[in-house]
C-alpha atoms as a PDB file:
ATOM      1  CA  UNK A   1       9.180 -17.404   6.864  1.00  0.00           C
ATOM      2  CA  UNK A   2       6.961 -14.868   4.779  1.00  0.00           C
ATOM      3  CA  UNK A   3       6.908 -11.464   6.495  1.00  0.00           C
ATOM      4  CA  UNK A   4       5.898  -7.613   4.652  1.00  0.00           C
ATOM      5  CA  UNK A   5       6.722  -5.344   7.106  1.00  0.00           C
ATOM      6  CA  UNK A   6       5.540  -1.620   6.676  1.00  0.00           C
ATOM      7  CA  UNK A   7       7.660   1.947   7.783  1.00  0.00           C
ATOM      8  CA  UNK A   8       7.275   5.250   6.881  1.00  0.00           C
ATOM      9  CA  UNK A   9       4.273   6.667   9.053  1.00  0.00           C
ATOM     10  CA  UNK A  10       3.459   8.637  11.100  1.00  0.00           C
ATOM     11  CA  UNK A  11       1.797  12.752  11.699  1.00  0.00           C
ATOM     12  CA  UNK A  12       1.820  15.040   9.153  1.00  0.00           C
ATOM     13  CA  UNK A  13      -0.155  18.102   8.550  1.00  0.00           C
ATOM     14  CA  UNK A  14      -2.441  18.624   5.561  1.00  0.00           C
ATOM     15  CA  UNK A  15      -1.133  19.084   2.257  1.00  0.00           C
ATOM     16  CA  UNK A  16       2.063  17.319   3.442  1.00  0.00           C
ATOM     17  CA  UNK A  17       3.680  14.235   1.866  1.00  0.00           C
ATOM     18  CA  UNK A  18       4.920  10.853   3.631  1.00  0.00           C
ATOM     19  CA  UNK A  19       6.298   7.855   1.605  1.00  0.00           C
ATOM     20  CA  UNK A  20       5.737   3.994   3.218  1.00  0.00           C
ATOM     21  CA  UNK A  21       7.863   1.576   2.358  1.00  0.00           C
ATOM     22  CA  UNK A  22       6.747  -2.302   2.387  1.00  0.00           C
ATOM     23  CA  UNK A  23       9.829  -4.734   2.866  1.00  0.00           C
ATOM     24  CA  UNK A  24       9.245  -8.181   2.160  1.00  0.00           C
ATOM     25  CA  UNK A  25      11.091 -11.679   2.469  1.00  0.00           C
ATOM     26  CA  UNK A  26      10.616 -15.203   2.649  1.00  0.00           C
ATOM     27  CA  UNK A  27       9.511 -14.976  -0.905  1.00  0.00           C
ATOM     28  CA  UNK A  28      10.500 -13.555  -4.155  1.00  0.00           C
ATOM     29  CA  UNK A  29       9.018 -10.316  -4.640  1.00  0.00           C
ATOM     30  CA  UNK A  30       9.327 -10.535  -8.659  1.00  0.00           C
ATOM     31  CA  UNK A  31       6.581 -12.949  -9.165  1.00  0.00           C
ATOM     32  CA  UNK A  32       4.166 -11.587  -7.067  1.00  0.00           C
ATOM     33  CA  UNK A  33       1.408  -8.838  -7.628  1.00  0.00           C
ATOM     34  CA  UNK A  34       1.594  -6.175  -4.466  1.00  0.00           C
ATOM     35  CA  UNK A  35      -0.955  -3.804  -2.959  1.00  0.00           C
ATOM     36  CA  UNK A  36      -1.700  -1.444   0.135  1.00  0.00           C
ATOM     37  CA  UNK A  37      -4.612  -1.026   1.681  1.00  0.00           C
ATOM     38  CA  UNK A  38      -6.110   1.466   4.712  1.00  0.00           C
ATOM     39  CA  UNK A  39      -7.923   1.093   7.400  1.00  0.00           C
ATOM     40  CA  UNK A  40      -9.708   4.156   9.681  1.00  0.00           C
ATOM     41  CA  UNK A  41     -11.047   4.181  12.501  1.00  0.00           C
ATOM     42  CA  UNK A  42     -14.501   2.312  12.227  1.00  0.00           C
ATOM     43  CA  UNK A  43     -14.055   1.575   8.550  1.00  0.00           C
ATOM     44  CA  UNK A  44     -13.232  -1.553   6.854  1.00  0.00           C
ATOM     45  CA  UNK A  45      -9.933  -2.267   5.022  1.00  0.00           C
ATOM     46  CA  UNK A  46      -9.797  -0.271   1.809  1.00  0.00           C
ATOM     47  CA  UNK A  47      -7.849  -1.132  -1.298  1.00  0.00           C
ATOM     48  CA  UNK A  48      -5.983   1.825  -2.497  1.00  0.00           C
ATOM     49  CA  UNK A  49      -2.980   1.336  -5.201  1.00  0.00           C
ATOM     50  CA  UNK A  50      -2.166  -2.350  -6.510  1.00  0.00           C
ATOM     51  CA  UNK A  51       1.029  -3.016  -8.972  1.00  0.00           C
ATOM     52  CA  UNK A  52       1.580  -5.880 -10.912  1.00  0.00           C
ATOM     53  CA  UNK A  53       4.367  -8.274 -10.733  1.00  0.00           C
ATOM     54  CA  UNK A  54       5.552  -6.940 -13.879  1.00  0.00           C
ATOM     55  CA  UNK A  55       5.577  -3.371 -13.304  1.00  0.00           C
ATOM     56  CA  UNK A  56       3.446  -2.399 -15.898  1.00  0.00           C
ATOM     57  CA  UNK A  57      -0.139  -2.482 -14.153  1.00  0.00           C
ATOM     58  CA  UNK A  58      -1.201  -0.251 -11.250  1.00  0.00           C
ATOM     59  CA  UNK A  59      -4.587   0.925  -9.872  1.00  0.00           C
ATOM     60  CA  UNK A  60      -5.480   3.256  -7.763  1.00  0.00           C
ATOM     61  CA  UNK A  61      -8.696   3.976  -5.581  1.00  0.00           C
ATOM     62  CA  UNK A  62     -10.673   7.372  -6.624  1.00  0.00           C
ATOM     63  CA  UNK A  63     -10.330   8.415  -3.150  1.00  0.00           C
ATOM     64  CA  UNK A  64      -5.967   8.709  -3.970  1.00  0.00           C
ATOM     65  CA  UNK A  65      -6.140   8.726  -7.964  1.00  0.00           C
ATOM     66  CA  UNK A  66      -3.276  11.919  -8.372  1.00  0.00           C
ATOM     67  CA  UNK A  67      -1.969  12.030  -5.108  1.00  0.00           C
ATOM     68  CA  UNK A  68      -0.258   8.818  -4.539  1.00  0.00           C
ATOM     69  CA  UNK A  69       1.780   6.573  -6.300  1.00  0.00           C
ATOM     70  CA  UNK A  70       2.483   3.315  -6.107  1.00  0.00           C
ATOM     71  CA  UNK A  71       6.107   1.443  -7.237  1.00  0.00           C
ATOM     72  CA  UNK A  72       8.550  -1.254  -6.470  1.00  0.00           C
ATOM     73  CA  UNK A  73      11.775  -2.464  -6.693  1.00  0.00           C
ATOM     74  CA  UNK A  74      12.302  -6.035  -6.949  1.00  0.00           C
ATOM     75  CA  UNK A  75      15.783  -6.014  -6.787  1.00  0.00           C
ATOM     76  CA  UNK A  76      15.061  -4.255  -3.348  1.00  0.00           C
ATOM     77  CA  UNK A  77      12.651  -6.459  -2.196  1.00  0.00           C
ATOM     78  CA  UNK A  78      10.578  -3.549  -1.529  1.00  0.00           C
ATOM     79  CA  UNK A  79       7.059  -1.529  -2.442  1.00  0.00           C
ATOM     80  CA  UNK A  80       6.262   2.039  -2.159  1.00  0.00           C
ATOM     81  CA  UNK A  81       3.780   4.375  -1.408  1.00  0.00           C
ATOM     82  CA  UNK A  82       4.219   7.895  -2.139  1.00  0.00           C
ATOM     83  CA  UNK A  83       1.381  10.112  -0.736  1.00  0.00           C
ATOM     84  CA  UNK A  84       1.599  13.561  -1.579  1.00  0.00           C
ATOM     85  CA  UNK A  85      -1.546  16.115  -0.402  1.00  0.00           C
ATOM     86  CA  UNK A  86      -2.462  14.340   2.140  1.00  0.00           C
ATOM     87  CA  UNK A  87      -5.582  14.915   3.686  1.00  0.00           C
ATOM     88  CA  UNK A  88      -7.359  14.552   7.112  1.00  0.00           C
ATOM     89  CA  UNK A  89      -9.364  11.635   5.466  1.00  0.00           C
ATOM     90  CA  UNK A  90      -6.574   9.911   4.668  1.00  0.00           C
ATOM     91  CA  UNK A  91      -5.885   9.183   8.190  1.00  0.00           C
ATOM     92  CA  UNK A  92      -5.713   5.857   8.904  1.00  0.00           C
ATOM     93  CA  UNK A  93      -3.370   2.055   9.481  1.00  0.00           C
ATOM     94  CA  UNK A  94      -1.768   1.301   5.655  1.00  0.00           C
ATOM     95  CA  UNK A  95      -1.045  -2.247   5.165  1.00  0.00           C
ATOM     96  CA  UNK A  96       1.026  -3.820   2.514  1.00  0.00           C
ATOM     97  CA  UNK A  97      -0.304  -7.159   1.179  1.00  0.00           C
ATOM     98  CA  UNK A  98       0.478  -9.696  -1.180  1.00  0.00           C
ATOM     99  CA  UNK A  99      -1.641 -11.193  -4.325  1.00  0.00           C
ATOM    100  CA  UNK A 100       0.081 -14.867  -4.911  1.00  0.00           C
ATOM    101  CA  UNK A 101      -2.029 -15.876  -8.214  1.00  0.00           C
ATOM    102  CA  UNK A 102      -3.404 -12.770 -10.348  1.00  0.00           C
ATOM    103  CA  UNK A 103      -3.084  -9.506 -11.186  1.00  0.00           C
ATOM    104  CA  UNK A 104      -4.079  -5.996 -10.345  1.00  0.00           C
ATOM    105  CA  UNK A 105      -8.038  -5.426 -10.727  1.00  0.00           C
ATOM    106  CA  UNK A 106      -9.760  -2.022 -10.633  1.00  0.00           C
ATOM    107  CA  UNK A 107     -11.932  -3.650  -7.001  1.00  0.00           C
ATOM    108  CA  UNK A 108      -9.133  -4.583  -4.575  1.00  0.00           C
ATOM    109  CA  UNK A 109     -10.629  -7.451  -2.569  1.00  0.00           C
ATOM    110  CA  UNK A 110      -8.763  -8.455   0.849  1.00  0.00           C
ATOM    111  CA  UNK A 111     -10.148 -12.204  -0.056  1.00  0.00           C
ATOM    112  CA  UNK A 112      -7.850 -11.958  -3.174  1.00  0.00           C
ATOM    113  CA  UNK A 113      -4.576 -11.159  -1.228  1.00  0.00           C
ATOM    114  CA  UNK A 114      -3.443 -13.948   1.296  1.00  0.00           C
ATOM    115  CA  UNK A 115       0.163 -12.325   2.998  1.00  0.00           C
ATOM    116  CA  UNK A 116      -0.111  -8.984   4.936  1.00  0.00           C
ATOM    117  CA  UNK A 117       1.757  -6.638   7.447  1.00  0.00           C
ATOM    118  CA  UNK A 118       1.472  -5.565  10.329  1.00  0.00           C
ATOM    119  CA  UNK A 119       0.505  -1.892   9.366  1.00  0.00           C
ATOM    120  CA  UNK A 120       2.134   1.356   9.710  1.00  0.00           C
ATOM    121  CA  UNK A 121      -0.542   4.304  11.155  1.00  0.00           C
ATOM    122  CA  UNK A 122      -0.502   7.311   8.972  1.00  0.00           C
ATOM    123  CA  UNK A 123      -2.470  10.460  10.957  1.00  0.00           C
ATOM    124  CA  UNK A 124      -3.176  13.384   9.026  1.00  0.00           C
ATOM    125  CA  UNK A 125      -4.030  16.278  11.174  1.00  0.00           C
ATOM    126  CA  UNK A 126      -2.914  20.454  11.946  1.00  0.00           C
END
């Protein structure tokens, strides 16, 4: 059974730094391009940071570019987000998802990923 299941949330003040981890099975994370994506209140589902299967390709929204950073390890069966500076607008669910065929593009589409989590909620607030 495929399951991504997201930790790592939860309140932090601004400037502060949280890293969410995505753990997958049911499939082999090696072949498969990853991404996260946010959702805040009233907003739709954002693509933030993508990373190819291979490692070598990653994107990241404008909105993030500098302050987070995106990485796995296969052997782990695991991706990361590290979010450093975080800010009140950054407040929001973060979902893990998986791209089966394709890699990273500089537009993350939802359409293009078919395997997500359940979402770990990441408040940024004093």
């Amino acid at each position: 059974q495929l399951q991504l299941v997201e930790s790592g949330g939860g309140q932090v003040q601004p400037g502060g730094s949280l890293r969410l981890s995505c753990v997958i099975s049911g499939f082999t994370l090696t072949y498969n391009t990853m991404a996260w994506f946010r959702q805040g209140p009233g907003e739709e589902r954002e693509g933030i940071s993508c990373i190819n299967a291979d490692g070598n390709g990653r994107t990241y929204a404008d909105s993030v570019k500098g302050r987070f950073t995106i990485s796995r390890d296969n052997a782990k069966n695991t991706v990361y987000l590290q979010m450093n500076s975080l800010k009140p607008e950054d407040t929001a669910v973060y979902y893990c998802a998986r791209r089966r065929f394709g890699r990273c593009e500089p537009l993350l589409r939802t359409a293009d990923f078919d395997s997500w989590g359940q979402g770990t909620q990441v408040t940024v607030s004093s």
